[in-house]
N, C-alpha and C. Protein backbone atom coordinates (compact mmCIF):
# COMPACT_ATOMS: atom_id res chain seq x y z
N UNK A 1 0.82 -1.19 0.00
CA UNK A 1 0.00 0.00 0.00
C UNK A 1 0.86 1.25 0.00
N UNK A 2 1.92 0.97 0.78
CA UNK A 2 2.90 2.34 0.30
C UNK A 2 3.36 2.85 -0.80
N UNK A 3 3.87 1.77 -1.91
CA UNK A 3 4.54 1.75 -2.88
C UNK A 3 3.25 2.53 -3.69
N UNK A 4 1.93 1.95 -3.08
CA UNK A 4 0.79 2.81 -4.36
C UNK A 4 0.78 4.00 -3.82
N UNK A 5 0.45 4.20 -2.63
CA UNK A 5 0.86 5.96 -2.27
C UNK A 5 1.92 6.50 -2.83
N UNK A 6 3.45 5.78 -2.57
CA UNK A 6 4.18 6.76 -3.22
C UNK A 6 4.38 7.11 -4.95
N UNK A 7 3.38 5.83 -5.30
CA UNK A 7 3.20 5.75 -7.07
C UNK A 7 2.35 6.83 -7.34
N UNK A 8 1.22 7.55 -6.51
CA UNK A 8 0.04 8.47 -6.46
C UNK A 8 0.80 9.34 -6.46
N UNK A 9 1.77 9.62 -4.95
CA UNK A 9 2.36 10.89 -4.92
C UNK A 9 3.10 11.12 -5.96
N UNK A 10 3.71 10.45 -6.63
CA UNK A 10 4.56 10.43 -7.78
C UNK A 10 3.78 10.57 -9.28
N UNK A 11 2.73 10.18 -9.32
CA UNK A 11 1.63 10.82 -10.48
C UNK A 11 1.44 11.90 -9.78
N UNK A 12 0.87 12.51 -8.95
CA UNK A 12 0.44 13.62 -8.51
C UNK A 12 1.65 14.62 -8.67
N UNK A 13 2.78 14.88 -8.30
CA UNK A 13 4.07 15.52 -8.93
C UNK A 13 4.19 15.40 -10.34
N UNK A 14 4.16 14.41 -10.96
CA UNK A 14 4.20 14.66 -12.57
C UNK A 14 3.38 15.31 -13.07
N UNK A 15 2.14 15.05 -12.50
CA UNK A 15 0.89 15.79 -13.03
C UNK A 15 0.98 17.59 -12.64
N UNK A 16 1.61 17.88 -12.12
CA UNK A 16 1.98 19.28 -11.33
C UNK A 16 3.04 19.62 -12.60
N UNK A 17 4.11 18.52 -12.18
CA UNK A 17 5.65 19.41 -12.85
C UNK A 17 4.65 18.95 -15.15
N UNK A 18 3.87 18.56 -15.10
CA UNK A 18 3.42 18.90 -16.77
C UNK A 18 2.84 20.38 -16.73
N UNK A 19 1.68 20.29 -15.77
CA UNK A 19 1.46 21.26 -16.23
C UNK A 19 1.87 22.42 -15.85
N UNK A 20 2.71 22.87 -15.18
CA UNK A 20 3.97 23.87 -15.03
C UNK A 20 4.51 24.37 -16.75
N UNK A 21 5.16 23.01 -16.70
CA UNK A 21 5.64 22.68 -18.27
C UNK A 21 4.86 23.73 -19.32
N UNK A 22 3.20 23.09 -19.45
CA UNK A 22 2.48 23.40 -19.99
C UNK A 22 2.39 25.07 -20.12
N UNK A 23 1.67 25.41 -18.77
CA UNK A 23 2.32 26.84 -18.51
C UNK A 23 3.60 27.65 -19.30
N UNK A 24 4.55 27.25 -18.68
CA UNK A 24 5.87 27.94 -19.28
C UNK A 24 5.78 27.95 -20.92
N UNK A 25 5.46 26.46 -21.78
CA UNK A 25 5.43 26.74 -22.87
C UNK A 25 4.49 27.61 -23.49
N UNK A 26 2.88 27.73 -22.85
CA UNK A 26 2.20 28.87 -23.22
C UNK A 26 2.63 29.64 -23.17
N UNK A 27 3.16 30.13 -22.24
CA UNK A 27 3.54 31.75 -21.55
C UNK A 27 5.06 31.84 -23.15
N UNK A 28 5.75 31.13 -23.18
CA UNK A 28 6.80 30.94 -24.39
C UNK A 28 6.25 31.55 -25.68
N UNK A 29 4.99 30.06 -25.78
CA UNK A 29 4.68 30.76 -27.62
C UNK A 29 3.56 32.35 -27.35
N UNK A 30 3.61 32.23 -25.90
CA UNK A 30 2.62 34.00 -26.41
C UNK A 30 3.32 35.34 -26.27
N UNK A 31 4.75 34.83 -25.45
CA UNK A 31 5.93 35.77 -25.44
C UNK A 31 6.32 35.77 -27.16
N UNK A 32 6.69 34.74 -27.74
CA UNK A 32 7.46 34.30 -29.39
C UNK A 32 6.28 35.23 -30.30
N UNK A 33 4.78 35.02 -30.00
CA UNK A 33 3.46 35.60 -30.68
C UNK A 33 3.52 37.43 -30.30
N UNK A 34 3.90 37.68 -29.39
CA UNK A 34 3.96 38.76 -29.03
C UNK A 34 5.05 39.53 -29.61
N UNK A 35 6.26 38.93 -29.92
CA UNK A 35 7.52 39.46 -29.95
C UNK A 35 7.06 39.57 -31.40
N UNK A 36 6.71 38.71 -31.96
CA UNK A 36 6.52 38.73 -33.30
C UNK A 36 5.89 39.60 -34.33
N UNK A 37 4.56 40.20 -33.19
CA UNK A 37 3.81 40.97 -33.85
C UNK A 37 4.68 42.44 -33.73
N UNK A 38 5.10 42.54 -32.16
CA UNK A 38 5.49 44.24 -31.85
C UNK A 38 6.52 44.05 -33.22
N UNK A 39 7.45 43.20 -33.48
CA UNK A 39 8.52 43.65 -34.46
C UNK A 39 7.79 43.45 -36.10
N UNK A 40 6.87 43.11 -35.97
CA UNK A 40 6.08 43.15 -37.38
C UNK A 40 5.35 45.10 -37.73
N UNK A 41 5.05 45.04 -36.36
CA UNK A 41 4.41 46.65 -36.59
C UNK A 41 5.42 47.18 -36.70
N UNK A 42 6.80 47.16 -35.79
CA UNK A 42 7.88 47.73 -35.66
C UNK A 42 8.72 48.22 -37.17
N UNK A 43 8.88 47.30 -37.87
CA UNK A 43 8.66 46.97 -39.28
C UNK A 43 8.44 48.05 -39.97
N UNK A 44 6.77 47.94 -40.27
CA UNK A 44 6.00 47.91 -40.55
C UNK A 44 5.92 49.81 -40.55
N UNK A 45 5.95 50.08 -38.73
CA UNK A 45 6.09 51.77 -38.64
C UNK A 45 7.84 52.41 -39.22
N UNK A 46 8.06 51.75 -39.26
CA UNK A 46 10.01 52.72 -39.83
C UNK A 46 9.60 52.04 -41.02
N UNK A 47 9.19 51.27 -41.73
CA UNK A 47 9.11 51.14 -43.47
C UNK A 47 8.04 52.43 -43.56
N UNK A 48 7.11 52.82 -42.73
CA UNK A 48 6.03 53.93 -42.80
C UNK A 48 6.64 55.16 -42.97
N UNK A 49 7.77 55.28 -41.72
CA UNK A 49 8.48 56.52 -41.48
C UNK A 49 9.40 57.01 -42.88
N UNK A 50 10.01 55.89 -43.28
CA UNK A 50 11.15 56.21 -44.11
C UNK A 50 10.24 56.28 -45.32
N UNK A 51 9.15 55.52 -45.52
CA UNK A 51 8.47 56.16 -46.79
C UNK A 51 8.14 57.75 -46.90
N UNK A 52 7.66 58.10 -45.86
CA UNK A 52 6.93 59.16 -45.45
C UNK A 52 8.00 60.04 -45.75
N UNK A 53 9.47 60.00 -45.00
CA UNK A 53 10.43 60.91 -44.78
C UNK A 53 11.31 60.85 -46.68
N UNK A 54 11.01 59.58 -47.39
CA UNK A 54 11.40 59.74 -49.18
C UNK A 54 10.31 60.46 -49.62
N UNK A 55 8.93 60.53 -49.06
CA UNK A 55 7.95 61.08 -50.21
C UNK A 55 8.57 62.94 -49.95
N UNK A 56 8.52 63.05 -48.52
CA UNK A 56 8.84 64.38 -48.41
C UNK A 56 10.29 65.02 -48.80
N UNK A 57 11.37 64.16 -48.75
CA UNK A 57 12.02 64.71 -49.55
C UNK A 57 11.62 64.63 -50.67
N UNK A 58 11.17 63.59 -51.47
CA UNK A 58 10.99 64.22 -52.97
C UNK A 58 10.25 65.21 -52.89
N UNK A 59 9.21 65.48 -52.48
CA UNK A 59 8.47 66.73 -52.33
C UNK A 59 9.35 67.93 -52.42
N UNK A 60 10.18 68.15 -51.69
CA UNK A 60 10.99 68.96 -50.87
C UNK A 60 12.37 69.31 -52.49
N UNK A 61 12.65 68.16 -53.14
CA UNK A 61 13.52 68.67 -54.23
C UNK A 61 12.58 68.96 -55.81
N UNK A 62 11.22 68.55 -55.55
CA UNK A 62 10.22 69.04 -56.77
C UNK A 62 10.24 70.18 -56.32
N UNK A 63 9.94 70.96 -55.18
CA UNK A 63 10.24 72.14 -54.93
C UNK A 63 11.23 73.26 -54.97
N UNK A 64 12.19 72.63 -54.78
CA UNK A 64 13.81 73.08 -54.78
C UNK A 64 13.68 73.05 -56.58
N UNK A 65 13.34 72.21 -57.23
CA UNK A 65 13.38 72.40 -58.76
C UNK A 65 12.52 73.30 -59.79
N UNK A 66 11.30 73.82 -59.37
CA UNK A 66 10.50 74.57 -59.81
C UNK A 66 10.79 75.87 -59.12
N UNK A 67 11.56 76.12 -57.71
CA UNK A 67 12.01 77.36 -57.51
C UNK A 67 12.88 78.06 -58.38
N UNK A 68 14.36 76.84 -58.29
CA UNK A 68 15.57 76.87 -59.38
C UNK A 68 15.09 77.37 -60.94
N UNK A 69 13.73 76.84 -61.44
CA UNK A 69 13.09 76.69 -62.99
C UNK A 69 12.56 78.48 -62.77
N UNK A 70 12.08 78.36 -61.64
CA UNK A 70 11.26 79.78 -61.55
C UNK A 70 12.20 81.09 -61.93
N UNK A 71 13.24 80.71 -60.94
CA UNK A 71 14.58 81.63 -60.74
C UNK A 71 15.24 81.75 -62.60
N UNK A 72 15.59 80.90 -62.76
CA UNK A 72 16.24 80.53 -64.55
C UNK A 72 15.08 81.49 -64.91
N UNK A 73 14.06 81.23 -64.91
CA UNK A 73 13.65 82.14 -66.14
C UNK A 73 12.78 83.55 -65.85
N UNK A 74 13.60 83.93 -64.16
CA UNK A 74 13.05 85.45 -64.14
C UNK A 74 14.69 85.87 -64.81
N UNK A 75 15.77 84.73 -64.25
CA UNK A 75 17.24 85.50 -64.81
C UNK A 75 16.69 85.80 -66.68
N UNK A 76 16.28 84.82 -67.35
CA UNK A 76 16.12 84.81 -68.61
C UNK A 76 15.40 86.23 -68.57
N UNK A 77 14.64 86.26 -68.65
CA UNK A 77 13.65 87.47 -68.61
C UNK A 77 14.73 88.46 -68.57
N UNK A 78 15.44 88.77 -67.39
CA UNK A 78 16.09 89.97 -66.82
C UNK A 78 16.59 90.09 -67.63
N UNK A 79 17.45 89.24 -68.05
CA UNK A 79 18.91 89.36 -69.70
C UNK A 79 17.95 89.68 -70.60
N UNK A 80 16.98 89.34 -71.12
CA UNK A 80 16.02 89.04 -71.75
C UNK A 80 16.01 90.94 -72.48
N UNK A 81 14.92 91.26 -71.39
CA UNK A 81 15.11 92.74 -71.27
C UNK A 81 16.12 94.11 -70.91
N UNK A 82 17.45 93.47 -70.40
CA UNK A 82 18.68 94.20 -70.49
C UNK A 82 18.63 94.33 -71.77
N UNK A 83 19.26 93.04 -72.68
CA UNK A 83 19.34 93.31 -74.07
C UNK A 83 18.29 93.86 -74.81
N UNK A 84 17.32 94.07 -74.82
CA UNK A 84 15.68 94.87 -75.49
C UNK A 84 16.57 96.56 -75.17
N UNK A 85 16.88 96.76 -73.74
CA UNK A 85 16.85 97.75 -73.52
C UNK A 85 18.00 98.68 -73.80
N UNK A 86 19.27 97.33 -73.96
CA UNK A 86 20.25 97.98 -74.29
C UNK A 86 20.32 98.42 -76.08
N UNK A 87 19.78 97.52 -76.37
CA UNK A 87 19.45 97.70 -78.07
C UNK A 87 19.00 98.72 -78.36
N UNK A 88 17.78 99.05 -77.59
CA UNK A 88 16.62 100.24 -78.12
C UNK A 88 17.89 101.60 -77.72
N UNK A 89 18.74 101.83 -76.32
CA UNK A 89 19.06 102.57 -76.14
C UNK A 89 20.05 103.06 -77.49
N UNK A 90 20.96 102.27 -77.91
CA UNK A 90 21.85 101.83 -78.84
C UNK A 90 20.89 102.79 -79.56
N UNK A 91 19.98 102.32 -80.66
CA UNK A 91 19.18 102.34 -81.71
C UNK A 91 18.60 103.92 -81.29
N UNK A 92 18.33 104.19 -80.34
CA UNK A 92 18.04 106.01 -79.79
C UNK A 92 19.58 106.78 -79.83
N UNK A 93 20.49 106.18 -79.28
CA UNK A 93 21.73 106.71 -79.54
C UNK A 93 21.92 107.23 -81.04
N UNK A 94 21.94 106.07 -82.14
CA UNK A 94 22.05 106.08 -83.23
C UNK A 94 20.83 107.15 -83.89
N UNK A 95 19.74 107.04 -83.61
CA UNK A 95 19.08 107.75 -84.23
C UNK A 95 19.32 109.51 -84.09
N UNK A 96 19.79 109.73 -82.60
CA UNK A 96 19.89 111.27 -82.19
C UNK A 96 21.19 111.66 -82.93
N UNK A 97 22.45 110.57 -83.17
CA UNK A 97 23.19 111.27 -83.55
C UNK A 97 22.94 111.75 -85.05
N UNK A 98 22.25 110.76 -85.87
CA UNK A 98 21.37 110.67 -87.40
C UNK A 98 21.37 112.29 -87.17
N UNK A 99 19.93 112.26 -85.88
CA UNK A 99 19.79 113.70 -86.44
C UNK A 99 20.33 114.71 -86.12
N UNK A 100 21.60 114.88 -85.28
CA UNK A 100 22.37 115.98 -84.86
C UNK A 100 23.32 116.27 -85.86
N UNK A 101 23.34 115.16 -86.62
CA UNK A 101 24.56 114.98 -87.90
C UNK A 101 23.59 116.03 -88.80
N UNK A 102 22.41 115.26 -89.26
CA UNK A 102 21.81 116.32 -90.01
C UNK A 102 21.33 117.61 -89.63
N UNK A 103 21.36 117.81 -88.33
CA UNK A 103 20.99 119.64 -88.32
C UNK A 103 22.31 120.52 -88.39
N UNK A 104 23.64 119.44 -88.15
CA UNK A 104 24.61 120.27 -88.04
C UNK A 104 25.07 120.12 -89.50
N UNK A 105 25.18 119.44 -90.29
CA UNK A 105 26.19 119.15 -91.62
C UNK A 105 25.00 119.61 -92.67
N UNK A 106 23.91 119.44 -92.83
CA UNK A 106 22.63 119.73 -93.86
C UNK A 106 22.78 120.76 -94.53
N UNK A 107 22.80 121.62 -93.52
CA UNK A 107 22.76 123.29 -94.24
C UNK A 107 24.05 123.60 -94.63
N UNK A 108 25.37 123.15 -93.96
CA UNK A 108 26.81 124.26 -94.69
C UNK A 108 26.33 122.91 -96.27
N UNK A 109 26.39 121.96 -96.23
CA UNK A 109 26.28 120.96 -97.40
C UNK A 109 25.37 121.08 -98.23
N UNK A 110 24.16 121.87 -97.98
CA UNK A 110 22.94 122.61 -99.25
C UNK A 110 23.64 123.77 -99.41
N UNK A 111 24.25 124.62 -98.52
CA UNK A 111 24.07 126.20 -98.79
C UNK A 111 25.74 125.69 -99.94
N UNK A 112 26.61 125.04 -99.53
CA UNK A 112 28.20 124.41 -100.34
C UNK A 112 27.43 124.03 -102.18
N UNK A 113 26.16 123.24 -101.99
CA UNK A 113 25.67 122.72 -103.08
C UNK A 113 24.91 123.87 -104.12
N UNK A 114 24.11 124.68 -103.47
CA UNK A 114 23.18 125.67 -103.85
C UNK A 114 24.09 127.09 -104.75
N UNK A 115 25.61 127.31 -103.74
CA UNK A 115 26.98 127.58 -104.30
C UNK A 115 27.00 127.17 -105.67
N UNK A 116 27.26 125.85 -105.31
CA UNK A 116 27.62 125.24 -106.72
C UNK A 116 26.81 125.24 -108.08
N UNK A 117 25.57 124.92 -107.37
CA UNK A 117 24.41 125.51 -108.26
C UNK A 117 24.37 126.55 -108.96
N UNK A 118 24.79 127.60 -107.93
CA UNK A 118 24.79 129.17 -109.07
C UNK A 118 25.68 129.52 -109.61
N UNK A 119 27.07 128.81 -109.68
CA UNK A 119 28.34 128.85 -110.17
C UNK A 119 28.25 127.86 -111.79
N UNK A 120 27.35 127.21 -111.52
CA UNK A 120 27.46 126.33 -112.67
C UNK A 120 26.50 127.28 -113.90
N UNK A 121 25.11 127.23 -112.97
CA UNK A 121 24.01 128.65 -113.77
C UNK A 121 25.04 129.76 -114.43
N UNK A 122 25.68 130.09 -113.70
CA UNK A 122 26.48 131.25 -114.62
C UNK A 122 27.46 131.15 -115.76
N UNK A 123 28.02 129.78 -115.44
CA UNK A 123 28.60 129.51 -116.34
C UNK A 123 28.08 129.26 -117.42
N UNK A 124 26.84 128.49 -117.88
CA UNK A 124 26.26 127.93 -118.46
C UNK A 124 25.87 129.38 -119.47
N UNK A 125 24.96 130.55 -118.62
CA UNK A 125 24.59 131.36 -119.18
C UNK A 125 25.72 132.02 -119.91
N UNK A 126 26.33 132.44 -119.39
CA UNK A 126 28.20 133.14 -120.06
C UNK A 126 27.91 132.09 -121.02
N UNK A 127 28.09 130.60 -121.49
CA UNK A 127 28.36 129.88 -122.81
C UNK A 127 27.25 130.35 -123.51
N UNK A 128 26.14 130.42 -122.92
CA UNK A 128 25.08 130.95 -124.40
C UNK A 128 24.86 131.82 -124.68
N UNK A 129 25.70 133.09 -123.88
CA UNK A 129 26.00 134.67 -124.11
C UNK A 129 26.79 134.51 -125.44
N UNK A 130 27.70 133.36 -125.77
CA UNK A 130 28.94 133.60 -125.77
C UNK A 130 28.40 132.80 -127.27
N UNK A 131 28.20 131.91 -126.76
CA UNK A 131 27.25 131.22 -128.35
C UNK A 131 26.44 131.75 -129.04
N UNK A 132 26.00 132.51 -128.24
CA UNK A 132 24.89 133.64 -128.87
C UNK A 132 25.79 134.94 -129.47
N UNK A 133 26.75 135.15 -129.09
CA UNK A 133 27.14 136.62 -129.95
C UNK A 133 28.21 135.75 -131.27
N UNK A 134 28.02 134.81 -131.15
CA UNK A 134 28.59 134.02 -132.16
C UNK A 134 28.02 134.46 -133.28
């Protein structure tokens, strides 16, 4: 009768130290289930972050590039209209001197020609004075 008591007590301890066992390995796969998920979100949020932090830089150099595009073509513009303005000035230059040339040189160069004009008239007349008393 002892040997079955201590065979009882001895199922009764196994039956304890299993489900201990049992225990620990639950408590295991829901620690392994647990670990698994936080590093799945874990994942999951820095693949989020670093997307988030590439979309905004690209954002951030589409911006930087349409400023740069903006900038290029107020410079274009600016050259753009330097040269318009330096031309026209040029082309006003040229024109005032046109006409300072002609108010100053016009008249001694008609009144030099108009000279010549009546120098030639006289001559002409003297030949048919001259043909004429022929």
């Amino acid at each position: 009768s002892s040997a079955l008591a201590a065979a009882a007590v001895l199922l009764l301890v196994l039956r304890v130290l299993l489900r201990v066992l049992l225990l620990f390995l639950l408590l295991f796969l829901v620690v392994v289930v647990v670990v698994r998920v936080v590093a799945a979100a874990a994942v999951a949020a820095v693949a989020a972050v670093a997307a988030a932090i590439v979309f905004l830089l690209g954002l951030l150099l589409l911006f930087l590039l349409l400023v740069l595009l903006l900038v290029l073509l107020l410079v274009l513009l600016l050259v753009f209209f330097l040269v318009l303005f330096l031309v026209l000035a040029f082309a006003a230059i040229a024109l005032l001197l046109c006409l300072l040339l002609g108010l100053f040189l016009l008249p001694p160069l008609t009144a030099k020609a108009n000279e010549v004009a009546v120098v030639r008239r006289r001559r002409r007349r003297k030949r048919r004075r001259r043909a004429g008393a022929r």
